[in-house]
N, C-alpha and C. Protein backbone atom coordinates (compact mmCIF):
# COMPACT_ATOMS: atom_id res chain seq x y z
N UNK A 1 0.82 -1.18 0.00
CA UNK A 1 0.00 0.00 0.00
C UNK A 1 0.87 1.26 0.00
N UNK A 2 1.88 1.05 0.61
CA UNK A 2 2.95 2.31 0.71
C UNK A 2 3.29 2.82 -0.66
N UNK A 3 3.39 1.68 -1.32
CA UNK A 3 4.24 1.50 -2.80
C UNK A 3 3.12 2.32 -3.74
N UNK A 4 1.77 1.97 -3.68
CA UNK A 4 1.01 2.87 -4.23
C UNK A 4 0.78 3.85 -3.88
N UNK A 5 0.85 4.25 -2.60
CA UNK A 5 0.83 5.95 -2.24
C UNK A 5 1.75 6.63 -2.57
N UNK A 6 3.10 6.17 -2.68
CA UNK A 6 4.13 6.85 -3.07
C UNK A 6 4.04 7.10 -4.32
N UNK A 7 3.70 6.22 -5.37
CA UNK A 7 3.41 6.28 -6.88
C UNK A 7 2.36 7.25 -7.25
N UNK A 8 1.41 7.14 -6.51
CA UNK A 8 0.07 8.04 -6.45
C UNK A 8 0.67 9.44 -6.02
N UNK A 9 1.62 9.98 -5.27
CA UNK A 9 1.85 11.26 -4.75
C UNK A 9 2.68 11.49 -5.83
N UNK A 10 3.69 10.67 -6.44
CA UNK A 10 4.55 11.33 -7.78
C UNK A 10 3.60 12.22 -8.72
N UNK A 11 2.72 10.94 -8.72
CA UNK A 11 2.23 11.60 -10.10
C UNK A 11 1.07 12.88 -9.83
N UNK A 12 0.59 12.90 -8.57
CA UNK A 12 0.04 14.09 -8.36
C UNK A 12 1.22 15.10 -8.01
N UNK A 13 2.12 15.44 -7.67
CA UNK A 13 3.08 16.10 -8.06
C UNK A 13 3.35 16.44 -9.63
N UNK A 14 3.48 15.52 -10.06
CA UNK A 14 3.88 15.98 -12.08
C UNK A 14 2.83 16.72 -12.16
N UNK A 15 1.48 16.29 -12.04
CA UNK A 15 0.24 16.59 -12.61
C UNK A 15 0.57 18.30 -12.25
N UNK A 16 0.41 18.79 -11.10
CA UNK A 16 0.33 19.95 -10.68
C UNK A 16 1.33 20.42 -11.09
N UNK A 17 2.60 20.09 -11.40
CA UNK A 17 3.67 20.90 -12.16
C UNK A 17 3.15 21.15 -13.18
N UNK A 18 2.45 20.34 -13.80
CA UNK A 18 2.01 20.68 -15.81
C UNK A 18 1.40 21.57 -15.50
N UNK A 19 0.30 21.59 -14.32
CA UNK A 19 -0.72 22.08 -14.40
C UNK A 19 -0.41 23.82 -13.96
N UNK A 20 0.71 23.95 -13.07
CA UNK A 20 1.63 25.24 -12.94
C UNK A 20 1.93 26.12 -14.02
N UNK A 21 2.52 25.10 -14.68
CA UNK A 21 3.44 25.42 -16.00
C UNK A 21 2.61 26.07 -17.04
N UNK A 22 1.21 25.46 -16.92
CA UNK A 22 0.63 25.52 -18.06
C UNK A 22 0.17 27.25 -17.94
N UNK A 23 -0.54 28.17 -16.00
CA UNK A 23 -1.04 28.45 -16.00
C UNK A 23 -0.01 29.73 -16.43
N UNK A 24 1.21 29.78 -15.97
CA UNK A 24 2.34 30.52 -16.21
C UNK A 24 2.85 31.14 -17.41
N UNK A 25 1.95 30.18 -18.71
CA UNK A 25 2.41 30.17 -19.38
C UNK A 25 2.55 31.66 -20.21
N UNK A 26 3.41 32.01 -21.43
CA UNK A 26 2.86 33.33 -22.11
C UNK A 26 1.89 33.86 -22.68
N UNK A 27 1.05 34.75 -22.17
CA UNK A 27 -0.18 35.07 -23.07
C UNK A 27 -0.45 35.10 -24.10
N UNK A 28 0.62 35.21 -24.92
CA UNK A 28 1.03 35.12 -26.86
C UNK A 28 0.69 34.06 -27.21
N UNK A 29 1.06 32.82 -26.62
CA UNK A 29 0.51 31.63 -26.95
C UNK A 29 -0.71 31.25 -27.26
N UNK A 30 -0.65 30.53 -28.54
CA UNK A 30 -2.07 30.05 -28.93
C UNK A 30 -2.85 29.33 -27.89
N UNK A 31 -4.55 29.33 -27.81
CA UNK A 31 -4.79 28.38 -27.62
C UNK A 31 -4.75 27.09 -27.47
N UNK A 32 -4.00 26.53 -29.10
CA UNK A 32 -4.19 25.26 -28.65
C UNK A 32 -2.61 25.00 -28.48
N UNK A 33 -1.86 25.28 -28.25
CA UNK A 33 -0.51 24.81 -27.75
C UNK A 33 -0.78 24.89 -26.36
N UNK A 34 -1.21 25.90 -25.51
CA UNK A 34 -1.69 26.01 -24.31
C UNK A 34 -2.49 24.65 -23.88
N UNK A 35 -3.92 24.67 -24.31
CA UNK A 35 -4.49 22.92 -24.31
C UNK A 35 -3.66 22.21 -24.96
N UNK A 36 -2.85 22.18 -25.49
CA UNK A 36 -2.16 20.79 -25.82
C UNK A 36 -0.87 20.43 -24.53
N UNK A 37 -0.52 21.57 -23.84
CA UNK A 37 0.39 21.30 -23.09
C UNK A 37 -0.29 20.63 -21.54
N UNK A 38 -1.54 21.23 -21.39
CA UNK A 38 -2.43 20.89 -20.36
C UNK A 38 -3.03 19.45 -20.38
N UNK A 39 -3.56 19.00 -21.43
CA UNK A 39 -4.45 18.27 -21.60
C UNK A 39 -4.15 16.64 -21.34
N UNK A 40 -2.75 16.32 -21.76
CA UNK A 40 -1.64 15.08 -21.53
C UNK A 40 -1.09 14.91 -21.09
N UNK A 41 -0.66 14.37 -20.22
CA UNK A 41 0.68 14.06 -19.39
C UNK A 41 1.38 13.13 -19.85
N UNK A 42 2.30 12.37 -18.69
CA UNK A 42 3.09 11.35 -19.31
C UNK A 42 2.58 10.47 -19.36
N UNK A 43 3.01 8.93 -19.58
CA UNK A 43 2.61 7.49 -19.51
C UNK A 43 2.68 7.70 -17.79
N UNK A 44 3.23 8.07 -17.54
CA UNK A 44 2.42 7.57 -15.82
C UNK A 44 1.74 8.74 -15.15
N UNK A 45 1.40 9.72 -15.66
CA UNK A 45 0.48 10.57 -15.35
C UNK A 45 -1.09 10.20 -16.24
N UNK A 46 -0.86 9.67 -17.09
CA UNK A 46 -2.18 9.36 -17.82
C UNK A 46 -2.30 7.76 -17.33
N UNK A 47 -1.38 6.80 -17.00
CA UNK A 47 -1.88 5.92 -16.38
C UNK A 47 -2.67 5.70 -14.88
N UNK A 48 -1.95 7.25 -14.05
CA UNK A 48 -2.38 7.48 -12.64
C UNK A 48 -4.31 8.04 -13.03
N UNK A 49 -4.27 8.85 -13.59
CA UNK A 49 -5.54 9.15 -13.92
C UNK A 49 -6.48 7.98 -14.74
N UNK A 50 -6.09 7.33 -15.11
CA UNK A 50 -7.28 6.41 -16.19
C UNK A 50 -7.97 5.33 -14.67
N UNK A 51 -6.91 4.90 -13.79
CA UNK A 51 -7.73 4.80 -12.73
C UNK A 51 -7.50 2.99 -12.42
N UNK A 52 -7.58 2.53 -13.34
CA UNK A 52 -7.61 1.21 -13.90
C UNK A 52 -6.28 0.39 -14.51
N UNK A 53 -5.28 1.32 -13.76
CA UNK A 53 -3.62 0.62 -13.60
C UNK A 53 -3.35 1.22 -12.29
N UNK A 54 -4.18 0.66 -11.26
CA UNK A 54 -3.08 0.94 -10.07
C UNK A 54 -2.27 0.14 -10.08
N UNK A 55 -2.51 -1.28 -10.00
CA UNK A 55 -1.35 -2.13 -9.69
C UNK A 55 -0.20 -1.95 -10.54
N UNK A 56 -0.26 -1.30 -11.98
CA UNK A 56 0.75 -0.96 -12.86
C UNK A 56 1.92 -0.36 -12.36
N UNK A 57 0.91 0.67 -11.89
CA UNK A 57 1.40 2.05 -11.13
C UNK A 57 2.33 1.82 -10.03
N UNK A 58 2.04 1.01 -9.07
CA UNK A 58 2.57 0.26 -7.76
C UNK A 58 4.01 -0.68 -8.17
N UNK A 59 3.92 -1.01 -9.66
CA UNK A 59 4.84 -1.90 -10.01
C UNK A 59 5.78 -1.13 -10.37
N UNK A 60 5.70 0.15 -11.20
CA UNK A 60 6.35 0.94 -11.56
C UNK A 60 7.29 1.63 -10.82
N UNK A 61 6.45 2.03 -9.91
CA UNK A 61 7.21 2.63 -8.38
C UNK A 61 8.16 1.41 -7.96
N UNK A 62 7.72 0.18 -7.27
CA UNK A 62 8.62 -0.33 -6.93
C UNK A 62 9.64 -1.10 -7.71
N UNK A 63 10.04 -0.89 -9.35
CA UNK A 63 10.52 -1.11 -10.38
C UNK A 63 11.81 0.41 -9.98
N UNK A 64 11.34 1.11 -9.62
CA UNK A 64 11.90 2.52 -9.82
C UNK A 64 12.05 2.38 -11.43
N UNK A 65 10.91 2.88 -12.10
CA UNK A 65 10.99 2.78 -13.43
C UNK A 65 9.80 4.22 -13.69
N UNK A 66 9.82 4.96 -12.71
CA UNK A 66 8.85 6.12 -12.59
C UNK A 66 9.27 7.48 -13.79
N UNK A 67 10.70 7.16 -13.18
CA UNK A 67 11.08 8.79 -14.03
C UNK A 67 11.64 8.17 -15.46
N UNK A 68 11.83 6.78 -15.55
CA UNK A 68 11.84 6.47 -17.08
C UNK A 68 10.73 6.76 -17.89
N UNK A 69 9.62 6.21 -17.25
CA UNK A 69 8.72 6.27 -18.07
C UNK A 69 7.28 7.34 -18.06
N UNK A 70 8.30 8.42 -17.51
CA UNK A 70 8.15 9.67 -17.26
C UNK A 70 9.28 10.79 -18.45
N UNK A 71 9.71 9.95 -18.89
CA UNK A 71 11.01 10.83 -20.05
C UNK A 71 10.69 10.71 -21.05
N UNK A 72 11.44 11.56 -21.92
CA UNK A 72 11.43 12.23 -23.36
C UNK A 72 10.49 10.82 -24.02
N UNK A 73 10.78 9.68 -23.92
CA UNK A 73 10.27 8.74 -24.76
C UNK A 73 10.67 9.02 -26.82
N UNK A 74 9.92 8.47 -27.52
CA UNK A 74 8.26 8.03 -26.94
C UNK A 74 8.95 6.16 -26.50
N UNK A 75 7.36 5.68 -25.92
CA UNK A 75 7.18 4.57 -25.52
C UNK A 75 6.06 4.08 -26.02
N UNK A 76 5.86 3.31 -26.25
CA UNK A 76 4.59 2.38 -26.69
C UNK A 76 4.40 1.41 -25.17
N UNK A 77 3.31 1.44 -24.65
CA UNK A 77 3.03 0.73 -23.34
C UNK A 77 2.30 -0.18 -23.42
N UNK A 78 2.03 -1.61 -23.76
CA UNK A 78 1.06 -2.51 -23.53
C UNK A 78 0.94 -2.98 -21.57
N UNK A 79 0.03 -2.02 -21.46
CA UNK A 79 -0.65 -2.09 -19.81
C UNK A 79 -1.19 -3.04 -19.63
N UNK A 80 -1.53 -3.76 -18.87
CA UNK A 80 -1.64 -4.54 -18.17
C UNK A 80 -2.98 -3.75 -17.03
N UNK A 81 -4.06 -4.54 -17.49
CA UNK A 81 -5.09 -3.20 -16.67
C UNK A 81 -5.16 -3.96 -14.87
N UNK A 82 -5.85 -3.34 -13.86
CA UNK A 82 -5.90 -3.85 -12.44
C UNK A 82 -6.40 -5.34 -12.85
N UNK A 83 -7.21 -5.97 -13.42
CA UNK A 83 -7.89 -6.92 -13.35
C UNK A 83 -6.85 -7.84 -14.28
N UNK A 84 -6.09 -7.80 -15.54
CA UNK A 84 -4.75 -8.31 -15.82
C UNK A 84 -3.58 -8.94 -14.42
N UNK A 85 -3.69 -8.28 -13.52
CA UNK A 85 -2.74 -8.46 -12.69
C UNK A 85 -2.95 -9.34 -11.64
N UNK A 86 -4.81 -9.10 -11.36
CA UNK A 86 -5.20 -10.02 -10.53
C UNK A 86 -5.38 -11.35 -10.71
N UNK A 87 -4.98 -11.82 -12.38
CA UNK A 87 -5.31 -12.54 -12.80
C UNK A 87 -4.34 -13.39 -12.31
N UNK A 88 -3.20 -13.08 -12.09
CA UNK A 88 -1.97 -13.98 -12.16
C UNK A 88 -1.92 -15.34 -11.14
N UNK A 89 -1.70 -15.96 -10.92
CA UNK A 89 -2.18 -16.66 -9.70
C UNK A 89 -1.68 -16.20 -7.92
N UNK A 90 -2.11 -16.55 -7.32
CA UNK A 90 -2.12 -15.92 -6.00
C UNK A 90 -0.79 -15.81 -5.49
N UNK A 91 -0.49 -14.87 -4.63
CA UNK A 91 0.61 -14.48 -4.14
C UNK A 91 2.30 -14.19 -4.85
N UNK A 92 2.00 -14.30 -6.31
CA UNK A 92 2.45 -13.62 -7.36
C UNK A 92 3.06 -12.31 -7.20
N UNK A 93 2.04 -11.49 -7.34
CA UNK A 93 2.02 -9.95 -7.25
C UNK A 93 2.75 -9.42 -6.22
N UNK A 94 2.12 -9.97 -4.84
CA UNK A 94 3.04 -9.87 -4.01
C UNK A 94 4.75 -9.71 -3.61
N UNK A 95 5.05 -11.20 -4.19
CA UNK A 95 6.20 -11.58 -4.20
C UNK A 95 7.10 -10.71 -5.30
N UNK A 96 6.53 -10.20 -7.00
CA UNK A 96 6.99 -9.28 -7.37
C UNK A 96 7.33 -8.03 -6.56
N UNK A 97 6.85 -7.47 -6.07
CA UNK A 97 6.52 -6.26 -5.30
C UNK A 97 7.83 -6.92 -4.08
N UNK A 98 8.39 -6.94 -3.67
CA UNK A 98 9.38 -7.47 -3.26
C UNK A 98 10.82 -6.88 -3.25
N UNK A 99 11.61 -6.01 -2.40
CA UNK A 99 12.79 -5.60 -3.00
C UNK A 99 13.89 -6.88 -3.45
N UNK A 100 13.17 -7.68 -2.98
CA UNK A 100 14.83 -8.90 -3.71
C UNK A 100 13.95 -9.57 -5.34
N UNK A 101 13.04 -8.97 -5.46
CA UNK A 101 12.20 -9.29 -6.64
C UNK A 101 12.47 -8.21 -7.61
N UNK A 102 13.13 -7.30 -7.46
CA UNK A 102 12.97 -6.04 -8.37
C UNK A 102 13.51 -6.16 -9.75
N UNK A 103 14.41 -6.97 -9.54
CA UNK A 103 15.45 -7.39 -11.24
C UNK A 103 14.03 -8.36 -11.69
N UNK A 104 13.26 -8.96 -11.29
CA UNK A 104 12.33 -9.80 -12.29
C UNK A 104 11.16 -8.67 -12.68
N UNK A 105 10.91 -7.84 -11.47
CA UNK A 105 10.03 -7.03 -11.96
C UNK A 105 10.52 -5.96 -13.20
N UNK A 106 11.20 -5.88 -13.15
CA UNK A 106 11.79 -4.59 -14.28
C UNK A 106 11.60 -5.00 -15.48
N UNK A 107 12.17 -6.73 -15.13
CA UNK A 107 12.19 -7.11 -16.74
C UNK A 107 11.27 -7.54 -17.12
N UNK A 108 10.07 -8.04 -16.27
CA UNK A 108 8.22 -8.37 -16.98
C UNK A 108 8.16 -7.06 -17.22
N UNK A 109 8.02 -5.59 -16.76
CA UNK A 109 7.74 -4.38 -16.71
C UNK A 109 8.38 -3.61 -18.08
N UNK A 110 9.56 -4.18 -18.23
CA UNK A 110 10.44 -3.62 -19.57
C UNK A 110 9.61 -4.40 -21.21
N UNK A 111 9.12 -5.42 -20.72
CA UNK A 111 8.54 -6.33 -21.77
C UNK A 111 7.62 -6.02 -22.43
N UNK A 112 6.78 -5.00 -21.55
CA UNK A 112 6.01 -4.67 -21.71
C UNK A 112 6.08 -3.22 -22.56
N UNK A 113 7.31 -2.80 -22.87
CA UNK A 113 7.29 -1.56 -23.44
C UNK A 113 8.22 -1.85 -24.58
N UNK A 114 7.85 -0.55 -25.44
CA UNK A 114 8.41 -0.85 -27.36
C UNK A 114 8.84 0.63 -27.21
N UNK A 115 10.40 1.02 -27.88
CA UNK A 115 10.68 2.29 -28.48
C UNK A 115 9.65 2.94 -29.26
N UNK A 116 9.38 3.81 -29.57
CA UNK A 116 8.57 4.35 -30.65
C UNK A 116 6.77 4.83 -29.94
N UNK A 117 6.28 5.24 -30.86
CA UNK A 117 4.66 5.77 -30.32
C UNK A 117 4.21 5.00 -31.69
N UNK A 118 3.43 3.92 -31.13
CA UNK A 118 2.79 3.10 -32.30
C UNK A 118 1.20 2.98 -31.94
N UNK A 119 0.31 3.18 -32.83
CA UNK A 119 -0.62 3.48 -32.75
C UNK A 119 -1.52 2.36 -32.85
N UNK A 120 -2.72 1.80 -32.98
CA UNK A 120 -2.85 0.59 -32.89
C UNK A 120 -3.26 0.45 -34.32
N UNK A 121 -3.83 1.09 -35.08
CA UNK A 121 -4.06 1.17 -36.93
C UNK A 121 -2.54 1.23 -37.46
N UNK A 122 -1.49 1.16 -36.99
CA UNK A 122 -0.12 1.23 -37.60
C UNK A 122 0.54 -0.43 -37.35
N UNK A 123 -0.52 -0.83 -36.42
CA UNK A 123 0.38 -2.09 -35.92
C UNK A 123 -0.02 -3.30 -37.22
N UNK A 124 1.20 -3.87 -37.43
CA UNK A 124 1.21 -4.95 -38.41
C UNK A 124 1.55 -6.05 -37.46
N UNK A 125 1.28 -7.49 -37.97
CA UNK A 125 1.40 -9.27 -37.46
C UNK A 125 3.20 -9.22 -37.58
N UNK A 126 3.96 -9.62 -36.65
CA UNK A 126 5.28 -10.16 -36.30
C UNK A 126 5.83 -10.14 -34.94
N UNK A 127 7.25 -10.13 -35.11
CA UNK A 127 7.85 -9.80 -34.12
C UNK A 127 8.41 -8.39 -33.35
N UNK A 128 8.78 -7.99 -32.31
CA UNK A 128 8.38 -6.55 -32.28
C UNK A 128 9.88 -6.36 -30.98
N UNK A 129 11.49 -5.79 -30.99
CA UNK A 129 11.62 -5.82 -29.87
C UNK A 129 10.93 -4.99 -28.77
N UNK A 130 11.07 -5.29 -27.70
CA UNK A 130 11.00 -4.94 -25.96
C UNK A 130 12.38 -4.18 -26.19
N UNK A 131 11.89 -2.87 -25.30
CA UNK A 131 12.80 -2.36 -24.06
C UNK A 131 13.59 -3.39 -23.18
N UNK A 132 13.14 -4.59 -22.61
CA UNK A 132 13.58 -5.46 -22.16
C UNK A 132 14.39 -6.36 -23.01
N UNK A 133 14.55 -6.45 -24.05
CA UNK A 133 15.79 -6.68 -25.06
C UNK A 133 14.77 -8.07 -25.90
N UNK A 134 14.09 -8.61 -25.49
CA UNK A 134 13.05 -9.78 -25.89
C UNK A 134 12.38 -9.47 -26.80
N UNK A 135 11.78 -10.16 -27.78
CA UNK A 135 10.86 -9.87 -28.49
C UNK A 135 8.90 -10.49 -28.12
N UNK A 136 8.09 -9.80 -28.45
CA UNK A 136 6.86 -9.70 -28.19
C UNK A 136 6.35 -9.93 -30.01
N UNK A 137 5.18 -11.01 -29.64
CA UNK A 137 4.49 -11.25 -30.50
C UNK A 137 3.01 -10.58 -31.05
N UNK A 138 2.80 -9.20 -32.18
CA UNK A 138 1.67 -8.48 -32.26
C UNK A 138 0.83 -9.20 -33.17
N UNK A 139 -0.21 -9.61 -33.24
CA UNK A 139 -1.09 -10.00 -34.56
C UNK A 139 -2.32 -8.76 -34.35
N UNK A 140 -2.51 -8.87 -35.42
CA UNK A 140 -4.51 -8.07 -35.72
C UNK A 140 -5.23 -8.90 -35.89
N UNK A 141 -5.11 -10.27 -35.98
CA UNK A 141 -6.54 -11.46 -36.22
C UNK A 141 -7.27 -10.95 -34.99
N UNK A 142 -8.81 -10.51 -35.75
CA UNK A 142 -9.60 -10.19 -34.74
C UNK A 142 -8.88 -9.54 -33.36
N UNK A 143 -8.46 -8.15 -33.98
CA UNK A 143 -8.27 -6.91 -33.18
C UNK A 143 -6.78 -7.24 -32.06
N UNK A 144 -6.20 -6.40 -31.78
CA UNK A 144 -5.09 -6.06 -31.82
C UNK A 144 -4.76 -7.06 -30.55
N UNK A 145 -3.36 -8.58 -30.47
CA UNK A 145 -3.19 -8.73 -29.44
C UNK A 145 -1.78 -9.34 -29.54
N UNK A 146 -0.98 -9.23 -28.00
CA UNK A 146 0.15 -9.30 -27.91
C UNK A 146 0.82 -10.43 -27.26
N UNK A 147 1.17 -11.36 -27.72
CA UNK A 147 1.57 -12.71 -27.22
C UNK A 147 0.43 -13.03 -26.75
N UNK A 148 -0.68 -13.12 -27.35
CA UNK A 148 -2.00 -13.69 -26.89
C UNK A 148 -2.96 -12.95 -26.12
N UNK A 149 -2.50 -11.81 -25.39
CA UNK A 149 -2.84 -10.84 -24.33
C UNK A 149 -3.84 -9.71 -25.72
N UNK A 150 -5.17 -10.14 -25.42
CA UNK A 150 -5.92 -9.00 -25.70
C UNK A 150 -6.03 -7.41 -25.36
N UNK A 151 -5.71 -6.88 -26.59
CA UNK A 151 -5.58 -4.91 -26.17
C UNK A 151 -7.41 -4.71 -25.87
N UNK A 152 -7.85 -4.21 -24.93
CA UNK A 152 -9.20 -3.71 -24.71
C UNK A 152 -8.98 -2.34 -24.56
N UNK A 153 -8.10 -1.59 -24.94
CA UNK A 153 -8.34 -0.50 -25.21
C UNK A 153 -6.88 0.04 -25.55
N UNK A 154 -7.37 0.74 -27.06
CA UNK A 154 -6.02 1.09 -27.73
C UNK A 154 -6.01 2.73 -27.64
N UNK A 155 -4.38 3.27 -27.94
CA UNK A 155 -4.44 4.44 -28.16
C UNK A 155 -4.96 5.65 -27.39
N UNK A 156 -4.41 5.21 -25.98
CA UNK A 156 -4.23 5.90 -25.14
C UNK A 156 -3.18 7.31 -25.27
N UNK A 157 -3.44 8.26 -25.49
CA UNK A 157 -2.34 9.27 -25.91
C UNK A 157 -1.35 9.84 -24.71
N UNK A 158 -0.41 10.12 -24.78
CA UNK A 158 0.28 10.85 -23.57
C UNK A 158 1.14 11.80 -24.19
N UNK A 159 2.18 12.14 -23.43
CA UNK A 159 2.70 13.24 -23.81
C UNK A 159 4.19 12.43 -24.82
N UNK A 160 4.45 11.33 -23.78
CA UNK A 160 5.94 10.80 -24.20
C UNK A 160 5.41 9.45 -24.88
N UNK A 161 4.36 9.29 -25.56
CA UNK A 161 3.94 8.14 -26.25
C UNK A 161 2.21 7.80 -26.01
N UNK A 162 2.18 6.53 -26.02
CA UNK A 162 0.87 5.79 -26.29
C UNK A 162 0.74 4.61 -25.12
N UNK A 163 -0.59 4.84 -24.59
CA UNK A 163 -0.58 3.13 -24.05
C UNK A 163 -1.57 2.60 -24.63
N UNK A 164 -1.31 1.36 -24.22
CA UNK A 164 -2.76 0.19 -25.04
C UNK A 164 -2.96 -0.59 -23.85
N UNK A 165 -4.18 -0.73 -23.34
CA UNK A 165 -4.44 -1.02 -22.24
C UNK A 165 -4.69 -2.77 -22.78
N UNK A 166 -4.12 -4.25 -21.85
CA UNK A 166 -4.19 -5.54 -22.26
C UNK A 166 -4.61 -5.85 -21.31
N UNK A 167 -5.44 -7.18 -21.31
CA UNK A 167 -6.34 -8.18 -20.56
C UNK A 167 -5.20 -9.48 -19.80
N UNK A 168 -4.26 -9.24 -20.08
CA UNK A 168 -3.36 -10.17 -19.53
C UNK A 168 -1.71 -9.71 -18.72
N UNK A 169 -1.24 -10.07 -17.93
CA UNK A 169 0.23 -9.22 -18.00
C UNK A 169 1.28 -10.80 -18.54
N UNK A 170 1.99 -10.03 -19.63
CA UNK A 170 3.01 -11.17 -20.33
C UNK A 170 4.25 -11.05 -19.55
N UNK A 171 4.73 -12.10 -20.06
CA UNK A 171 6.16 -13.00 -19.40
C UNK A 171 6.88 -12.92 -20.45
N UNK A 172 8.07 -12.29 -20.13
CA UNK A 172 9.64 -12.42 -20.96
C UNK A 172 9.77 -13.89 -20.88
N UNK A 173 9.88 -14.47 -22.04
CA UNK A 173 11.22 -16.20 -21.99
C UNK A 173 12.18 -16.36 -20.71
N UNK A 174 12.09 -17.09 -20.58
CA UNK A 174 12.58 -17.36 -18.79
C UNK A 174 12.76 -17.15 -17.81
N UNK A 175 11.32 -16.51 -17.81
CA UNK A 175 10.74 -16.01 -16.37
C UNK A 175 9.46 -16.71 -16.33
N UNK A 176 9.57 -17.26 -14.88
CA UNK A 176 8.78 -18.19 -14.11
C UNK A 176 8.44 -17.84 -12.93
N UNK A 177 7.38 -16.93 -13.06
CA UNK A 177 7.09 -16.46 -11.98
C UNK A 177 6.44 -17.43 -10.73
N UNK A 178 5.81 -18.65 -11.25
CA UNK A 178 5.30 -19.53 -10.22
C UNK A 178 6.79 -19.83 -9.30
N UNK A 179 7.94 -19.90 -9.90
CA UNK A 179 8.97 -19.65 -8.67
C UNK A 179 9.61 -18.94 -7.84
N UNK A 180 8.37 -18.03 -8.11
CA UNK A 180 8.69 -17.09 -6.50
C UNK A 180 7.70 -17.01 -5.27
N UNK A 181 6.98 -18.02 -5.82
CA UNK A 181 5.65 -18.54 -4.70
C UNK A 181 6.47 -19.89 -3.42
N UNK A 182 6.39 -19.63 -2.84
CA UNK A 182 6.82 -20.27 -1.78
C UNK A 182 6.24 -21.08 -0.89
């Protein structure tokens, strides 16, 4: 719970910086550069608000992967929504969340992300690398999914990229997470 309050106070921190920044801004400025600077945040300011990645959020933090994916980017994010996570089998999540767990978490967490801002009408059937150095499997047979993990909601916009919100959270090649259940 700590792990999400702390994640939760970052990003209400960013938020209110944009939201500073924005009000500060020069009066010369157009309209819509003004709303465009307001309106988006980062991948973890638009993930803190959508509401429906806390546990993302919580992973992120204890990943210390906050101010990465808080930078210049872009990133392409296949999320993993709250109910993705719960899916995993029991005491899983937990055990990620773990400081002697953090090198496995980074790298399910890295797997989950692609260089670039890819949109989900841009995405073509192959192989795709990870941030995590692995490759991830995209098809479009019947709508957009990633190593089997259904996108239920694409094209999430942010400031430093895109997320696509998935029905499953995927596993890098030789990671076994049932062996950290005890």
């Amino acid at each position: 719970m700590k792990v999400l309050r702390s994640g939760a106070l970052v990003a209400v921190a960013l938020i209110a910086a944009l939201t500073l920044s924005a009000c500060s801004s020069d009066s010369e400025e157009t309209m819509d550069t003004a709303a465009e600077e307001t309106t988006v945040g980062t991948i973890v300011d638009v993930a803190v608000g959508a509401g429906n990645f806390k546990t993302l959020v919580a992973a992120v933090t204890a990943a210390d992967l906050v101010e990465t994916l808080s930078g210049t980017g872009p990133f392409t994010v296949f999320a993993p929504t709250d109910e993705a996570f719960a899916a995993l089998p029991a005491g899983v999540l937990d055990a990620l969340l773990l400081p002697e767990n953090k090198e496995i978490l980074v790298k399910i967490l890295t797997y989950h992300v692609v260089s670039g801002k890819v949109m989900a009408a841009d995405v073509t059937d192959g192989d795709v690398a990870t941030v995590e150095g692995s490759t991830i499997k995209l098809s479009t047979m019947g709508g957009v999914t990633v190593n089997g993990a259904k996108v239920v909601a694409a094209d999430v916009s942010a400031s430093n990229g895109v997320i696509h919100a998935i029905d499953a959270v995927i596993l890098p090649p030789g990671v076994d997470v049932a062996a950290l259940i005890k």
